[in-house]
N, C-alpha and C. Protein backbone atom coordinates (compact mmCIF):
# COMPACT_ATOMS: atom_id res chain seq x y z
N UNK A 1 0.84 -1.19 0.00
CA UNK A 1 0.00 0.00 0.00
C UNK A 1 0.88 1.23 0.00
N UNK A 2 0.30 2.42 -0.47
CA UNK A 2 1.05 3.73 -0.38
C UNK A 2 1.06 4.16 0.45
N UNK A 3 1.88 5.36 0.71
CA UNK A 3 1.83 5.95 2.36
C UNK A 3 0.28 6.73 2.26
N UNK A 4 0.04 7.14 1.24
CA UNK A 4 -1.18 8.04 0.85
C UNK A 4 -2.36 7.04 1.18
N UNK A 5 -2.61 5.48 0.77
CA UNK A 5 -2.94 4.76 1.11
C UNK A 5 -3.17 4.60 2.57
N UNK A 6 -2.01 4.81 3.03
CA UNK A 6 -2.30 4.33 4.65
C UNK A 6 -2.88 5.52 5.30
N UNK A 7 -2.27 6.93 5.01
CA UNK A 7 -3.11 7.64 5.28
C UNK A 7 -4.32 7.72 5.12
N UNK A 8 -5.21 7.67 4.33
CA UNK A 8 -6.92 7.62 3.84
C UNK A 8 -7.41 6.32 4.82
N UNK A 9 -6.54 5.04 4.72
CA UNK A 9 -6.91 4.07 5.81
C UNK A 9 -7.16 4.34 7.35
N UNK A 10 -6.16 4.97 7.59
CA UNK A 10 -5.89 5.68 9.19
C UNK A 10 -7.03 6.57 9.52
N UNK A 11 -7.26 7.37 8.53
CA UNK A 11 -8.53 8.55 8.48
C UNK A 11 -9.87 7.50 8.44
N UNK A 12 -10.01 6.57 7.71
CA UNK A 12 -11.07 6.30 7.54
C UNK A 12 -11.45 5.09 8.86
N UNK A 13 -10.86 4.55 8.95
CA UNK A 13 -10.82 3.80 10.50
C UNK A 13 -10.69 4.72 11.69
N UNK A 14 -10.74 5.89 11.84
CA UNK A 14 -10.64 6.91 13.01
C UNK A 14 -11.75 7.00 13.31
N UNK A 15 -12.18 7.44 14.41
CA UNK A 15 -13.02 7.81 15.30
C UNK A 15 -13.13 9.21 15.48
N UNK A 16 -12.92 9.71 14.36
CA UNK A 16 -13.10 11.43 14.75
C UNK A 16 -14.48 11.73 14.49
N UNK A 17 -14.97 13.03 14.91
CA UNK A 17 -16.26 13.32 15.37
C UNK A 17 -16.39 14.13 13.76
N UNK A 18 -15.77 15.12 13.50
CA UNK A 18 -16.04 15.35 12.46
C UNK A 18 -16.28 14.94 10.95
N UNK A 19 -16.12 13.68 11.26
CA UNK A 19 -16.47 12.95 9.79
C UNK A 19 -17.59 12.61 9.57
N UNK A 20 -18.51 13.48 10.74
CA UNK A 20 -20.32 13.40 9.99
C UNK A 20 -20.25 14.29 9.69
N UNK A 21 -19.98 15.25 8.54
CA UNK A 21 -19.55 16.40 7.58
C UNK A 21 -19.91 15.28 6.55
N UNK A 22 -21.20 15.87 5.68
CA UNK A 22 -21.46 15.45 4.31
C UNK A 22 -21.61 16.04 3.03
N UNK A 23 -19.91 15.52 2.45
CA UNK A 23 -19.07 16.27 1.55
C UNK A 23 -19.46 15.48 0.14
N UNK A 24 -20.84 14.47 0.15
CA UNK A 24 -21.17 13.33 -0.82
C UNK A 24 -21.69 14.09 -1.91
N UNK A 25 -22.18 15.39 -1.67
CA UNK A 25 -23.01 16.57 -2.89
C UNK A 25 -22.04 17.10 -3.20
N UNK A 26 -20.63 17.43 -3.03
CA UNK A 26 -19.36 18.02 -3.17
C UNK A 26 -18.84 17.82 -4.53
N UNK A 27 -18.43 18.65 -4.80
CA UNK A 27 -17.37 19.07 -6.69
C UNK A 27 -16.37 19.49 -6.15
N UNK A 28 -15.06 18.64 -5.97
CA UNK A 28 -13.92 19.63 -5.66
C UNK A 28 -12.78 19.35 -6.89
N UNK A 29 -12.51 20.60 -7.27
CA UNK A 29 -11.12 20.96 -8.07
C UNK A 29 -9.81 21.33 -7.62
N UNK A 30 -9.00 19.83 -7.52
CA UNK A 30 -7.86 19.78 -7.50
C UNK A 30 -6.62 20.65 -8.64
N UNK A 31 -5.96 21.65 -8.51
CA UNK A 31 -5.38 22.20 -9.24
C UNK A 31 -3.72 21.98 -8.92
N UNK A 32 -2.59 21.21 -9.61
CA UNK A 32 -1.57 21.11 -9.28
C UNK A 32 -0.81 20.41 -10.30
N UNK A 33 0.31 20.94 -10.47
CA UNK A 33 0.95 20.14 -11.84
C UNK A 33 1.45 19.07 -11.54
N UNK A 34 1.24 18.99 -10.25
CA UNK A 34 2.41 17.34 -9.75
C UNK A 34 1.45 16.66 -9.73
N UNK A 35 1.92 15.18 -10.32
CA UNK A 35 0.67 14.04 -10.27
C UNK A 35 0.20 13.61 -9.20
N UNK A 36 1.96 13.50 -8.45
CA UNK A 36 1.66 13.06 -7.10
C UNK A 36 0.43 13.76 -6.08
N UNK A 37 0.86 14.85 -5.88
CA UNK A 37 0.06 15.42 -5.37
C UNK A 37 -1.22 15.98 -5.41
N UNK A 38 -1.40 15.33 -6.61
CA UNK A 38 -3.12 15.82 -7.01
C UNK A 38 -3.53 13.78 -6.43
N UNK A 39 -2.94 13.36 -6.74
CA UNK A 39 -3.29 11.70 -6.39
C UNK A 39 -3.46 11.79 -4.57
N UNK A 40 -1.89 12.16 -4.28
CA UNK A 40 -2.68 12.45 -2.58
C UNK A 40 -4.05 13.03 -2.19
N UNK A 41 -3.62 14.33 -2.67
CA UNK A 41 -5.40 14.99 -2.08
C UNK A 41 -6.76 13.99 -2.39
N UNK A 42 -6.30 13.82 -3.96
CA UNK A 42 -7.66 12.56 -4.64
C UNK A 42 -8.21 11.41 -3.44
N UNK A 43 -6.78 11.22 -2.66
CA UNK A 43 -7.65 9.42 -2.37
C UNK A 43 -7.99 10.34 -0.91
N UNK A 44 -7.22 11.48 -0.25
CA UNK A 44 -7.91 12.07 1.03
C UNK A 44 -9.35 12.25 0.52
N UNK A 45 -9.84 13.10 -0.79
CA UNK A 45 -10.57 13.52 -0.33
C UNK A 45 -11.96 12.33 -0.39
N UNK A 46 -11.80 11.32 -1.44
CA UNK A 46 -12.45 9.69 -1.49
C UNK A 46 -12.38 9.61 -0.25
N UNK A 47 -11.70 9.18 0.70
CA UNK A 47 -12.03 9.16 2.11
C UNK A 47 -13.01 10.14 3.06
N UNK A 48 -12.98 11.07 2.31
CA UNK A 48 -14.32 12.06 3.14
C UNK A 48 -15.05 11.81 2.41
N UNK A 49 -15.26 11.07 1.25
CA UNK A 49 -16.76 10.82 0.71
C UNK A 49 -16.88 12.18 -0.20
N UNK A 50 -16.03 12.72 -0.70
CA UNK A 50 -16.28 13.70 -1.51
C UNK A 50 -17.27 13.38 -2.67
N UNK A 51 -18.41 14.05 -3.15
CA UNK A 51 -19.12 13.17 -4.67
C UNK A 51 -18.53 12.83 -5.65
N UNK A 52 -17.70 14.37 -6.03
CA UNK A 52 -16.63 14.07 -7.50
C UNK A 52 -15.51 15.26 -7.06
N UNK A 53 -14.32 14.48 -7.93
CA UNK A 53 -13.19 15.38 -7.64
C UNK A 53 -12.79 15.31 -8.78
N UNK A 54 -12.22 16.52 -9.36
CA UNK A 54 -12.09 16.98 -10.48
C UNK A 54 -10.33 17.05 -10.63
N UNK A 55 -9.33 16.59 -11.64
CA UNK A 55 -8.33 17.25 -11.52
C UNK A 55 -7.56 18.07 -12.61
N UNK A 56 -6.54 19.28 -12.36
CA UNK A 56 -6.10 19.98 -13.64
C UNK A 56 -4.91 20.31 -13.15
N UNK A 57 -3.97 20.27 -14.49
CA UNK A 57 -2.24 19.99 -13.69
C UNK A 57 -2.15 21.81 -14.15
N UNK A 58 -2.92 22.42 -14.98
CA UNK A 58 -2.35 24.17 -15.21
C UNK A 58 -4.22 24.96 -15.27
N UNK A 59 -3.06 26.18 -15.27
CA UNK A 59 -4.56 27.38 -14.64
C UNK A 59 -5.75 27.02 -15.95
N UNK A 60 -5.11 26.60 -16.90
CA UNK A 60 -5.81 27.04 -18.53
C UNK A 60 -6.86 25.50 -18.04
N UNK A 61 -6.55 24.38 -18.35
CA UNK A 61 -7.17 23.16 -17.90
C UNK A 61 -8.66 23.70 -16.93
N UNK A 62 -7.75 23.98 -15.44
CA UNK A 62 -8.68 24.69 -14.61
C UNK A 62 -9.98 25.60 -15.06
N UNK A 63 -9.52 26.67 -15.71
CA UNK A 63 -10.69 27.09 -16.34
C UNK A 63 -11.62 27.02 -17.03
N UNK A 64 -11.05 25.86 -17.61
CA UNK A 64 -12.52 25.34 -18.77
C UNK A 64 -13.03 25.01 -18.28
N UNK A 65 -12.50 23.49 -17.04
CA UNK A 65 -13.74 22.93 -15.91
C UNK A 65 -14.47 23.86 -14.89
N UNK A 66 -14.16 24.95 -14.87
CA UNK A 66 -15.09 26.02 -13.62
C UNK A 66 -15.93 26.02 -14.71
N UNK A 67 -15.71 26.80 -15.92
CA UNK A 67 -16.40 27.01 -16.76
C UNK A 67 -17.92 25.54 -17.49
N UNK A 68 -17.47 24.86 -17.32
CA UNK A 68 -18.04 23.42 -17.51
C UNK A 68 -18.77 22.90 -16.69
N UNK A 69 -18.27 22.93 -15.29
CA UNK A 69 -18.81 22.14 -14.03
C UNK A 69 -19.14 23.18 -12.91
N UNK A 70 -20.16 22.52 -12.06
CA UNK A 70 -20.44 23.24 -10.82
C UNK A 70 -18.79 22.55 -10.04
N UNK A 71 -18.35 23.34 -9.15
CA UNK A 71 -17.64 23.74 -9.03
C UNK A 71 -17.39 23.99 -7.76
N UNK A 72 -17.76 22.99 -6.27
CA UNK A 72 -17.82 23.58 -5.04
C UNK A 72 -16.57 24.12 -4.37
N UNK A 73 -15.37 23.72 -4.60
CA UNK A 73 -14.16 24.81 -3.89
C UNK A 73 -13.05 23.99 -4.66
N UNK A 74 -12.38 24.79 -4.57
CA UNK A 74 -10.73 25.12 -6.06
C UNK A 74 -9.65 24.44 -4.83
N UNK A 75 -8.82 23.68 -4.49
CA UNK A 75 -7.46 22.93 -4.08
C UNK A 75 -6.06 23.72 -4.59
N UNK A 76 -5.76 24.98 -4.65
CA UNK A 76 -5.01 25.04 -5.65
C UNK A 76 -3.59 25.15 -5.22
N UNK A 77 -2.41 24.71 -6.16
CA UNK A 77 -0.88 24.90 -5.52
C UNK A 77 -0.74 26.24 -5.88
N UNK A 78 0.78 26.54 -5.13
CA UNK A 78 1.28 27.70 -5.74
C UNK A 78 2.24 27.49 -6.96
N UNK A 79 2.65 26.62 -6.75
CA UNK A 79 4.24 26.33 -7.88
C UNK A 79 3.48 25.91 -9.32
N UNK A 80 2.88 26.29 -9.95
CA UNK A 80 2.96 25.90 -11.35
C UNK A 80 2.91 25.88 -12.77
N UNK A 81 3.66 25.75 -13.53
CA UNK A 81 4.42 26.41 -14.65
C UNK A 81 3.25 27.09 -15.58
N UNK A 82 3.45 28.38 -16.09
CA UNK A 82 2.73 29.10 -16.72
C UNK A 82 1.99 30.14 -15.79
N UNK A 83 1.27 29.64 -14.96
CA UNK A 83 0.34 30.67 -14.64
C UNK A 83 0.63 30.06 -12.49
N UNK A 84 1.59 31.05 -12.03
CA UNK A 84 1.06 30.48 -10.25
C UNK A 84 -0.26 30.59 -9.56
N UNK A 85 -0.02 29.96 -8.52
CA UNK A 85 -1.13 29.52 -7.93
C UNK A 85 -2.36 30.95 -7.69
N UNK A 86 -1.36 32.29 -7.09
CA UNK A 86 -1.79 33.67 -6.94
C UNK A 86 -2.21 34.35 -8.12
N UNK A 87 -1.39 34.12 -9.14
CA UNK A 87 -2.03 34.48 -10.42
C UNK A 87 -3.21 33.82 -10.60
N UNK A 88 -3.67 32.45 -10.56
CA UNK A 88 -4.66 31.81 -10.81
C UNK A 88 -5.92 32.57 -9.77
N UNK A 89 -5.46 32.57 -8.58
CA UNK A 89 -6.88 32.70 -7.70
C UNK A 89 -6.87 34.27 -8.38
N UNK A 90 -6.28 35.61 -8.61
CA UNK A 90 -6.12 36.63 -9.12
C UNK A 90 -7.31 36.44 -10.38
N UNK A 91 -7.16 35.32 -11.28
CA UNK A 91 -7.87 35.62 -12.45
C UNK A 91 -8.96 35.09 -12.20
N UNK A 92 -9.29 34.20 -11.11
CA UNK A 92 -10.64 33.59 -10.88
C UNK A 92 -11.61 34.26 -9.88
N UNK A 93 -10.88 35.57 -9.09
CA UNK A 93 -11.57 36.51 -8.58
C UNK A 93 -11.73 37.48 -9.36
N UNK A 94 -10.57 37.88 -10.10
CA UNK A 94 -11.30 39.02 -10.63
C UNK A 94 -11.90 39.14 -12.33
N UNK A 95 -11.28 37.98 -12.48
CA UNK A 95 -11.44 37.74 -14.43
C UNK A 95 -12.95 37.98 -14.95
N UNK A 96 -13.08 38.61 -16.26
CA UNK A 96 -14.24 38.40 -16.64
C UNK A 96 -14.78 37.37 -17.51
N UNK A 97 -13.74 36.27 -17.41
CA UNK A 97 -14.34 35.65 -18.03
C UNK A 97 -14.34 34.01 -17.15
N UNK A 98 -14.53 34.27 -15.49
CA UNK A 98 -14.47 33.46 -15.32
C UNK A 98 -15.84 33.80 -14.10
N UNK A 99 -17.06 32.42 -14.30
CA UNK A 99 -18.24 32.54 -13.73
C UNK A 99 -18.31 32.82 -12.36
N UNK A 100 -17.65 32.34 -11.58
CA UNK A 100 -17.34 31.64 -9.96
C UNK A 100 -16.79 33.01 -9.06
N UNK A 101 -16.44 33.60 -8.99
CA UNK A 101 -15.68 34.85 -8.66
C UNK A 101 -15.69 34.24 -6.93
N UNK A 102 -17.00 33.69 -6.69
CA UNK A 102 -17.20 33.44 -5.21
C UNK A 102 -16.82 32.36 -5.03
N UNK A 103 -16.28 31.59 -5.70
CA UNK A 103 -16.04 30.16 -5.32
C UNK A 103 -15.02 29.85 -4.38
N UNK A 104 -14.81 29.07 -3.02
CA UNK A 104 -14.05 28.79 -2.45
C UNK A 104 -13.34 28.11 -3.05
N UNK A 105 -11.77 29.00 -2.15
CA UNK A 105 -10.44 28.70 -2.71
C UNK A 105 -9.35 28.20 -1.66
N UNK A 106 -9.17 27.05 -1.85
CA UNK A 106 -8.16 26.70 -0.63
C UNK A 106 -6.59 26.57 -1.34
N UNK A 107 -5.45 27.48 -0.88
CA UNK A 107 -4.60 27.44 -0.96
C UNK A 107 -3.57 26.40 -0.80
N UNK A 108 -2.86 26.04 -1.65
CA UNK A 108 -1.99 24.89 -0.85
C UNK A 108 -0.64 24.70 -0.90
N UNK A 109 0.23 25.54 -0.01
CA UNK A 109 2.03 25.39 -0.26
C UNK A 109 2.68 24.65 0.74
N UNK A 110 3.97 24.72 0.21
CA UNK A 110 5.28 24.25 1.33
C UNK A 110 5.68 25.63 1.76
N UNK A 111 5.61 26.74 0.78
CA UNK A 111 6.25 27.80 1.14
C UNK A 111 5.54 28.35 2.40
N UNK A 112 5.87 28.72 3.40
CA UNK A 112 5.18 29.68 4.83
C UNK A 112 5.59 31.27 4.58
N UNK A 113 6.08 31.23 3.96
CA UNK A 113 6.78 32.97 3.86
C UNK A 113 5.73 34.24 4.43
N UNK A 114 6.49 34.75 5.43
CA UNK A 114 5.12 35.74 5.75
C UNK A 114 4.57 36.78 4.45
N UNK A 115 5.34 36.93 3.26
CA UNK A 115 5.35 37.80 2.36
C UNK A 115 4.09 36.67 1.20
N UNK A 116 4.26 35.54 1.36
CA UNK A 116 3.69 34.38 0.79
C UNK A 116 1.97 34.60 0.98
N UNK A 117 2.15 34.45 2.32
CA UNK A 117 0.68 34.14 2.98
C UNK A 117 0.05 35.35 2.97
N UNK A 118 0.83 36.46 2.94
CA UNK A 118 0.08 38.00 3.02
C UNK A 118 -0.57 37.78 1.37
N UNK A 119 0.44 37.56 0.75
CA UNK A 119 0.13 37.74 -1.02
C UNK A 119 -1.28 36.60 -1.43
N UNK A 120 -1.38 35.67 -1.00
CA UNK A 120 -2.20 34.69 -0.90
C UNK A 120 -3.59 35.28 -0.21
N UNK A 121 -3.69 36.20 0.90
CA UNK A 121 -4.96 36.33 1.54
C UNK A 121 -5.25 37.87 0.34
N UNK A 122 -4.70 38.58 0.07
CA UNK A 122 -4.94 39.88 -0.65
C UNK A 122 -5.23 39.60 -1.97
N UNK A 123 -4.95 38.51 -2.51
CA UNK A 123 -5.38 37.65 -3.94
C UNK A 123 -6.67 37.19 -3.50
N UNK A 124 -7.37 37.04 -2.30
CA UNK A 124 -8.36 36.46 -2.15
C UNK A 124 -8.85 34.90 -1.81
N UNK A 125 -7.61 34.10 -1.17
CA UNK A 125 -8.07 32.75 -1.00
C UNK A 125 -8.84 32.70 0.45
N UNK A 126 -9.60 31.92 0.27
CA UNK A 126 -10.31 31.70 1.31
C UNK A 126 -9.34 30.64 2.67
N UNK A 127 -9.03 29.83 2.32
CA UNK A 127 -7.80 29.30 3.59
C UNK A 127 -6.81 28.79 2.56
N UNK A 128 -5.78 28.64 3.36
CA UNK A 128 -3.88 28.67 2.90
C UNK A 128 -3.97 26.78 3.90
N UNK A 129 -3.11 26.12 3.29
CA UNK A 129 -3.39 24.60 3.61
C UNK A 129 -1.86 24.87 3.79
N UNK A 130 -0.57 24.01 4.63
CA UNK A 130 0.48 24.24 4.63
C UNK A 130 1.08 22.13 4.41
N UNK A 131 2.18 22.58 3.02
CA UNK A 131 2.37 21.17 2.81
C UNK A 131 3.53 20.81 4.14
N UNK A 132 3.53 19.52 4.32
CA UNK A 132 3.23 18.37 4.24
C UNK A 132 1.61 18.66 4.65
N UNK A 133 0.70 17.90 3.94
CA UNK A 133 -0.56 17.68 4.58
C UNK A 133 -1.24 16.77 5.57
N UNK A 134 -1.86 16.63 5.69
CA UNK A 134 -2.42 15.30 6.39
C UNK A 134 -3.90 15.71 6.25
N UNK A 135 -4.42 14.09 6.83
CA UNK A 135 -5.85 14.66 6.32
C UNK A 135 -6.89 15.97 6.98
N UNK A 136 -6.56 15.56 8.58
CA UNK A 136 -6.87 16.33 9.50
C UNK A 136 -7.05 17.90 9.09
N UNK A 137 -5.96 18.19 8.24
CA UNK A 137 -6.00 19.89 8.05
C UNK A 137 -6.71 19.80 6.67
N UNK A 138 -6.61 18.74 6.10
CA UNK A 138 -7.31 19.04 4.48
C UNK A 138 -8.59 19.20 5.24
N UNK A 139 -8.93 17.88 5.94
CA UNK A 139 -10.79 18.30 6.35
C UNK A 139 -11.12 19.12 6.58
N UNK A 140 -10.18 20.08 7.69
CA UNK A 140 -10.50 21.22 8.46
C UNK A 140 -11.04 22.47 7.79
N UNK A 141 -9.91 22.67 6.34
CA UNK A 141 -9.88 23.79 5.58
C UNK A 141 -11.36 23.38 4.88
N UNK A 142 -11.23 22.34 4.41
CA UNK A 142 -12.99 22.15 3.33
C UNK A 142 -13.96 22.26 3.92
N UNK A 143 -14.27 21.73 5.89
CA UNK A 143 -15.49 22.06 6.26
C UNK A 143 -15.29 23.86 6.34
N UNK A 144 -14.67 23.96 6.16
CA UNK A 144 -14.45 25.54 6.64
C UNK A 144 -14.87 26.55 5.86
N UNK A 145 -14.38 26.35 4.00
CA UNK A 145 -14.38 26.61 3.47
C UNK A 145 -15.74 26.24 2.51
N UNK A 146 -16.02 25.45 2.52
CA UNK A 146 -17.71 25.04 2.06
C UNK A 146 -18.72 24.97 2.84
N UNK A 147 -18.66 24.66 4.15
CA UNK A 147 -19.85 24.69 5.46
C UNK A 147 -19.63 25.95 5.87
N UNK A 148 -18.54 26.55 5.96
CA UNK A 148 -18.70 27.55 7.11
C UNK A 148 -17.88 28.98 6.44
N UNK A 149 -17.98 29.01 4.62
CA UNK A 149 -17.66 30.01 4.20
C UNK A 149 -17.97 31.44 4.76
N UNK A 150 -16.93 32.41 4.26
CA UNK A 150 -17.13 33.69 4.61
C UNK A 150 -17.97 34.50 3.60
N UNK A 151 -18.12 35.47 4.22
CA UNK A 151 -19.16 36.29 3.33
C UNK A 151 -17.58 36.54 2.26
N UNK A 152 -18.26 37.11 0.38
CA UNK A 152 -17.62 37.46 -0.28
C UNK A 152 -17.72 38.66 -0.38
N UNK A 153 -16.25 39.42 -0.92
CA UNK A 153 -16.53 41.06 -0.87
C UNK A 153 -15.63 41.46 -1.80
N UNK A 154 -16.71 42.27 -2.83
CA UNK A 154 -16.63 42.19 -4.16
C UNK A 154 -16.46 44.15 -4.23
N UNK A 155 -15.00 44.42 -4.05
CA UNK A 155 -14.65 46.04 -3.81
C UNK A 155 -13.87 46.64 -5.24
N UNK A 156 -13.90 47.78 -5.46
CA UNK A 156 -12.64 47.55 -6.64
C UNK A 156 -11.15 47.25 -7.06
N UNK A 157 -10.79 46.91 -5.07
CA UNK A 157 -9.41 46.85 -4.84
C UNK A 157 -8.89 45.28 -4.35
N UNK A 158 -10.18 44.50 -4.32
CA UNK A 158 -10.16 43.36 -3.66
C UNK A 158 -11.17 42.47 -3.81
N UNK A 159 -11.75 41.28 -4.42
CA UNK A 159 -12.43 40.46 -3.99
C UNK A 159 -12.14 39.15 -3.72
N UNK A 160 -12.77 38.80 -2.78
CA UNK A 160 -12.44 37.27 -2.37
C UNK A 160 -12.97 37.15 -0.78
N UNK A 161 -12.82 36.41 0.47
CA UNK A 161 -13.59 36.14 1.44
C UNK A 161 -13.31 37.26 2.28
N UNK A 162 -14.31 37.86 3.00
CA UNK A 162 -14.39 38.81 4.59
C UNK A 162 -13.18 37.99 5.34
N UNK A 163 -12.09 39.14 5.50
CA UNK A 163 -11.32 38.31 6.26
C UNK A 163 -11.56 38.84 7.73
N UNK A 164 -12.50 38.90 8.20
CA UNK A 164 -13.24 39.05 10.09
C UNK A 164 -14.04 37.88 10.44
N UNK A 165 -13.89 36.36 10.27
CA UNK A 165 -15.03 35.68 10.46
C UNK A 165 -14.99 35.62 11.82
N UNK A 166 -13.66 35.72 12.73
CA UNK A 166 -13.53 35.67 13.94
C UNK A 166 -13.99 36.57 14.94
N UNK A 167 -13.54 37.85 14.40
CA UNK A 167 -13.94 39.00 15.02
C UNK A 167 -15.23 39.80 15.52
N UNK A 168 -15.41 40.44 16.37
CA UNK A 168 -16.43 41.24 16.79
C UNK A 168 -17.22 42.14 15.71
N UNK A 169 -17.92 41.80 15.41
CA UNK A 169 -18.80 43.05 14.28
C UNK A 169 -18.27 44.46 14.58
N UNK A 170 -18.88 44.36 16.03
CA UNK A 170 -19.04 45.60 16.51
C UNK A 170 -17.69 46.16 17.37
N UNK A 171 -16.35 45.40 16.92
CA UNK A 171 -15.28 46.03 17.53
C UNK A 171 -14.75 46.84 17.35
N UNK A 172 -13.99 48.10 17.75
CA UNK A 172 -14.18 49.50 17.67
C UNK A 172 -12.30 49.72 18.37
N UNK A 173 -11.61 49.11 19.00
CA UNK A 173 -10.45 49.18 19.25
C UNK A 173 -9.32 48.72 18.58
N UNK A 174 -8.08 48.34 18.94
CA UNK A 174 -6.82 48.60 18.13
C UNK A 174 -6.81 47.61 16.99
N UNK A 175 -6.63 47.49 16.29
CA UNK A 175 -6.29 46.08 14.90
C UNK A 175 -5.24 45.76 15.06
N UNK A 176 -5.01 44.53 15.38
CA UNK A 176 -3.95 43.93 15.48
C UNK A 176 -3.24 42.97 14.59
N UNK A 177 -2.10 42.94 13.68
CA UNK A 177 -1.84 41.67 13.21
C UNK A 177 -1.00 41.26 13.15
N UNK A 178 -0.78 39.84 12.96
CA UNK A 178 0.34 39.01 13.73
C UNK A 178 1.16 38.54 12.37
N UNK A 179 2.61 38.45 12.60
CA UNK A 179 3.74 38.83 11.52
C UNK A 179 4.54 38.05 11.80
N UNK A 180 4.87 37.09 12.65
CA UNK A 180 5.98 36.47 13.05
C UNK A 180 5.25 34.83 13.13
N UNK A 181 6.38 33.86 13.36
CA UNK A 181 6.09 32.36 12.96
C UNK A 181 5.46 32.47 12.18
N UNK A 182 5.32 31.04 11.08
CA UNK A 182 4.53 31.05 10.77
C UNK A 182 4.12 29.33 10.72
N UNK A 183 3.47 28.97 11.60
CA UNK A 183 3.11 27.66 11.64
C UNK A 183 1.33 27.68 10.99
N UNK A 184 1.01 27.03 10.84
CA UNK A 184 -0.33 26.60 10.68
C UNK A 184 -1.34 27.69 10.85
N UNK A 185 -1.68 27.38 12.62
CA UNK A 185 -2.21 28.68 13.42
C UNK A 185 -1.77 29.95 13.25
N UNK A 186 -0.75 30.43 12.71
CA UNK A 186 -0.06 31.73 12.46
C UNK A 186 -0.17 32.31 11.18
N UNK A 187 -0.49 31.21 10.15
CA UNK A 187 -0.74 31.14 8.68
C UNK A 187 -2.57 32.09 8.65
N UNK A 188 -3.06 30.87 9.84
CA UNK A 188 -4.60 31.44 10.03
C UNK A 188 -4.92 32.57 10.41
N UNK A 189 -3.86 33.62 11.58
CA UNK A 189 -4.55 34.62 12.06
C UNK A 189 -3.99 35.65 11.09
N UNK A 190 -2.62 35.65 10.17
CA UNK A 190 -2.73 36.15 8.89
C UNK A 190 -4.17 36.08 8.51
N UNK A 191 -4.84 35.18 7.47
CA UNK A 191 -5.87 35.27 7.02
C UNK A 191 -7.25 35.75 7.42
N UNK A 192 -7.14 36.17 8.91
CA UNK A 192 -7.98 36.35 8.96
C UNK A 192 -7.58 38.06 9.70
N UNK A 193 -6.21 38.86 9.41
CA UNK A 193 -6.29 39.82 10.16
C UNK A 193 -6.63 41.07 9.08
């Protein structure tokens, strides 16, 4: 068996609470030029019972299927040849010729760079996934990102998700945002500051 294999096994024999999340009505578009890694996410997301998973190794591929298919949230890398990952979510928020503008977008690198993750939330992705993966954080980002999306906000300088889902509506004191580490959790309060 593959390690990817044993992973989806491990997940699917777990006892986690969140795997009554029903992802069976789900369209997800895998975007990544590596085989491998569109094959990992593939058999994670078969293990959540995803309905259909879609895959495209460049941005051009990608767009015909938004264009083609319903389309419930985009997987996308940063690294890949022709068009990057930021360029891509860039033309799928703001392009006119692409239907979805609102469609959840989950980011997916090795890179952590605080200059990375800033460029990634101001392009408009809805969550940043950090490689190595596991399934745990893939689930996390998709219920997140399809159950528990943010409002979209469609400005002339920016569209893509409300980055306050955490915050007080009605908060009125200092803004704070956090610039240093960047692990996982640190990736998140970027995105959401």
């Amino acid at each position: 068996m593959t390690p990817s294999g044993d992973l989806c096994r491990a997940w699917e024999e777990s006892n986690v609470s969140e795997k009554a999340v029903d992802f069976s009505d789900t369209t997800i578009l895998v975007v990544d030029d590596n085989q491998y890694m569109r094959n990992l996410i593939g058999h994670m997301l078969r293990a959540f019972g995803v309905g259909a998973i879609l895959h495209a190794e460049n941005a051009k591929d990608a767009f015909s299927k938004i264009r083609l298919s319903k389309i419930d949230c985009l997987i996308v890398d940063w690294l890949m040849p022709g068009m990057s990952g930021i360029e891509f979510v860039l033309m799928v928020r703001t392009g006119p010729q692409c239907p979805r503008p609102d469609i959840p977008i989950i980011f997916c690198s090795g890179h952590t760079e605080n200059d990375l993750i800033v460029e990634a939330r101001d392009a408009g992705v809805s969550e940043v996934l950090t490689k190595p993966l596991s399934p745990q954080s893939l689930f996390e980002k998709l219920d997140a990102a399809i159950f528990h999306p943010r409002p979209i906000i469609i400005k002339p300088t920016y569209t893509g998700p409300c980055r306050r889902r955490r915050g007080n509506v009605k908060y009125d004191g200092i803004e704070r945002r956090c610039d240093s580490g960047l692990q996982q959790h640190d990736i998140d309060a970027l995105l959401y500051s």
